[in-house]
C-alpha atoms as a PDB file:
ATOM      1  CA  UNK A   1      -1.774 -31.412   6.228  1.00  0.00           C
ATOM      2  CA  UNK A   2      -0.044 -28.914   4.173  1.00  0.00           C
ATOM      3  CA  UNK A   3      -2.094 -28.338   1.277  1.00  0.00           C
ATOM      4  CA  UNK A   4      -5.154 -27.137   3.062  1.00  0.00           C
ATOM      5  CA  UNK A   5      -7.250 -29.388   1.905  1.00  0.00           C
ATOM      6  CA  UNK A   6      -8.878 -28.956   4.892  1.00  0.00           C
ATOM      7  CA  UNK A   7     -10.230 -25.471   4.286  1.00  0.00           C
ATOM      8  CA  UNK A   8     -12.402 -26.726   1.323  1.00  0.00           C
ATOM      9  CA  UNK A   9     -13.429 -24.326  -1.724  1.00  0.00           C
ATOM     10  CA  UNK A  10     -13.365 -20.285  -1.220  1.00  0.00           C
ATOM     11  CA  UNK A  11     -17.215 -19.978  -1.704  1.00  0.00           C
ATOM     12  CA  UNK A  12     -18.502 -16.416  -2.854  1.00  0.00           C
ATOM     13  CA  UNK A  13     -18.662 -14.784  -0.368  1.00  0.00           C
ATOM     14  CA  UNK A  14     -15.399 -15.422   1.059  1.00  0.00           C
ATOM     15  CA  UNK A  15     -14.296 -13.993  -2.915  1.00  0.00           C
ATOM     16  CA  UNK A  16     -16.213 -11.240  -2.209  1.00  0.00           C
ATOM     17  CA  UNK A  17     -15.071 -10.568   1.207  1.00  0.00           C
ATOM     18  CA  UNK A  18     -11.148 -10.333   0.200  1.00  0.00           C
ATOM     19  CA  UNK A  19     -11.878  -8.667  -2.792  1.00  0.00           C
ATOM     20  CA  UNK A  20     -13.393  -6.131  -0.594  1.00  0.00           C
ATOM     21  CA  UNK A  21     -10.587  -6.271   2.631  1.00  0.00           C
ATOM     22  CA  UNK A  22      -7.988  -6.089  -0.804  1.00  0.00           C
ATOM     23  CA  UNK A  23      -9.379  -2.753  -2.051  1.00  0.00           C
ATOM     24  CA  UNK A  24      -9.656  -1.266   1.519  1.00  0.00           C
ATOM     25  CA  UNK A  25      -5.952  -2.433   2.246  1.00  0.00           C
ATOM     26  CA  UNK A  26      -5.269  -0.735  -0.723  1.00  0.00           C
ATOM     27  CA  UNK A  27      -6.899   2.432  -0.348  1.00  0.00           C
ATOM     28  CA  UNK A  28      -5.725   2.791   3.894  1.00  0.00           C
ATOM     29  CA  UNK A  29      -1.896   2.818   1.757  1.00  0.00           C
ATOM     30  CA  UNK A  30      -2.683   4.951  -0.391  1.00  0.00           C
ATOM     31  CA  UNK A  31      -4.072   7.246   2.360  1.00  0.00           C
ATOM     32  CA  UNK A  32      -0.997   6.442   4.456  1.00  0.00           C
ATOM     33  CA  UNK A  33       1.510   7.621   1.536  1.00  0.00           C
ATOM     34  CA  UNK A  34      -0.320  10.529   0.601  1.00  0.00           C
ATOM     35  CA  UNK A  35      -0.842  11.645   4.575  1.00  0.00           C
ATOM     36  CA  UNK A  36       2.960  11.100   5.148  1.00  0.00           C
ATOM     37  CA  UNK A  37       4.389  12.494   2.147  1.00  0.00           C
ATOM     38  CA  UNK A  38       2.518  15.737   2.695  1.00  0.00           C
ATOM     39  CA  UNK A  39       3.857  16.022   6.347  1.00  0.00           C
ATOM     40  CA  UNK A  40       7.316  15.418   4.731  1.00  0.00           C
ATOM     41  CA  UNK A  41       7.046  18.036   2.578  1.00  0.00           C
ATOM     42  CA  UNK A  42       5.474  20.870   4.723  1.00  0.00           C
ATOM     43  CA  UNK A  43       7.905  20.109   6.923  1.00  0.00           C
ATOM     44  CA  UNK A  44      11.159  20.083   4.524  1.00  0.00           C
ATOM     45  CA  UNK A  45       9.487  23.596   3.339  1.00  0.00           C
ATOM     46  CA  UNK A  46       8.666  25.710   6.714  1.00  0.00           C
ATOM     47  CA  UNK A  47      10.821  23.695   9.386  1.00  0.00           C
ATOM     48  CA  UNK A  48      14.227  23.138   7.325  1.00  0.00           C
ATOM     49  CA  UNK A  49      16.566  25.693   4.929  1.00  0.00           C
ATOM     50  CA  UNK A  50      15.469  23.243   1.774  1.00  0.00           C
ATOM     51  CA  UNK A  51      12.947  25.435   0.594  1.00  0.00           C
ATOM     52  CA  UNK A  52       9.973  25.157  -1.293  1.00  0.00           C
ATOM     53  CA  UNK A  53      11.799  23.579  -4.743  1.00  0.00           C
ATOM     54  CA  UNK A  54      14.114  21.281  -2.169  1.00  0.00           C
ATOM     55  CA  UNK A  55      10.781  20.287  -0.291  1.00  0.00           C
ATOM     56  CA  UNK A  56       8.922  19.307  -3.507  1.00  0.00           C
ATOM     57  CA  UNK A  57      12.127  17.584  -5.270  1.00  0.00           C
ATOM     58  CA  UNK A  58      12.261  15.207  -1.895  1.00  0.00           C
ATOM     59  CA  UNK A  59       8.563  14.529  -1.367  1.00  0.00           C
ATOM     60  CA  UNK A  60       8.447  12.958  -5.561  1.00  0.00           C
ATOM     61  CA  UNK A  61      11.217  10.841  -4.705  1.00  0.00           C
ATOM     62  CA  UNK A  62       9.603   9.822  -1.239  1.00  0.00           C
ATOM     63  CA  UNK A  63       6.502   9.742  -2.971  1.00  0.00           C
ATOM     64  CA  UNK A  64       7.603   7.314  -5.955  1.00  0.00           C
ATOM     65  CA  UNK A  65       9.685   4.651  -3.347  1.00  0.00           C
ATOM     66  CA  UNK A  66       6.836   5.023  -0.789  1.00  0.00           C
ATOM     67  CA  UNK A  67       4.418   4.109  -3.852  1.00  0.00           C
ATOM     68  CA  UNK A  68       6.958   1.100  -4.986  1.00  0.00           C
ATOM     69  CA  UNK A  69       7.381  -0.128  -1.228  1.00  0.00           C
ATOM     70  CA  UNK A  70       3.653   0.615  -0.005  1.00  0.00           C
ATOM     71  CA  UNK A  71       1.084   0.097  -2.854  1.00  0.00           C
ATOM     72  CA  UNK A  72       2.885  -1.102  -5.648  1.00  0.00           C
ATOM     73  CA  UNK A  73       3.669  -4.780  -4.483  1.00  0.00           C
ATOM     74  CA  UNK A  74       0.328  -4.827  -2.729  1.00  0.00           C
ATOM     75  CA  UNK A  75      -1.905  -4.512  -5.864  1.00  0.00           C
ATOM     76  CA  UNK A  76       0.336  -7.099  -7.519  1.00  0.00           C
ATOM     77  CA  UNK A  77      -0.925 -10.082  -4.508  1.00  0.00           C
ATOM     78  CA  UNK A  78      -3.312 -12.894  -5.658  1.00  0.00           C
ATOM     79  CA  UNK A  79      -6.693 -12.727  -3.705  1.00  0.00           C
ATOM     80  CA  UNK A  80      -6.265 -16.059  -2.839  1.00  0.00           C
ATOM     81  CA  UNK A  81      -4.816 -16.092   0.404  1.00  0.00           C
ATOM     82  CA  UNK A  82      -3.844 -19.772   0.178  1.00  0.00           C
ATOM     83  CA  UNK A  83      -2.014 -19.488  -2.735  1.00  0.00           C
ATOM     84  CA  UNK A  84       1.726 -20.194  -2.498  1.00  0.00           C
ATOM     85  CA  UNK A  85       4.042 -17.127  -2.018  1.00  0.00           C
ATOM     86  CA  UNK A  86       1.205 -15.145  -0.716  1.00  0.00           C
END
């Protein structure tokens, strides 16, 4: 019972229906990073003594781990959903 054998072939439009729920996943972290970082940021620059250059330094570094954690190893998962390791 544990190959899922049972589910039978993906037709079409299940193919195009995770190819569509992939790029929306996709784009709701992207918005999510880019939302977030910017609230880091304005408020390392007006709400802290870090300053505009201290603000900026921190939100890349944010930016790039939020992008590795977040998107990164998102974009990189098979569309098959009953693939092993998915």
């Amino acid at each position: 019972m544990d190959d899922r054998s049972h589910f039978g072939d993906q037709t079409q439009d299940v193919v195009d229906h995770e190819r569509t729920y992939h790029a929306f996943s996709i784009l709701v972290r992207w918005c999510m990073l880019a939302i977030g970082n910017t609230i880091f940021w304005l408020t390392l620059w007006f709400a802290s003594p870090a300053g505009f250059w201290g603000a900026t330094i921190a939100s890349i570094v944010t930016f790039v781990l939020g992008y590795l954690i977040l998107v990164r190893h998102e974009e990189k998962q098979p569309l098959d959903i009953w693939m092993k390791g998915r």
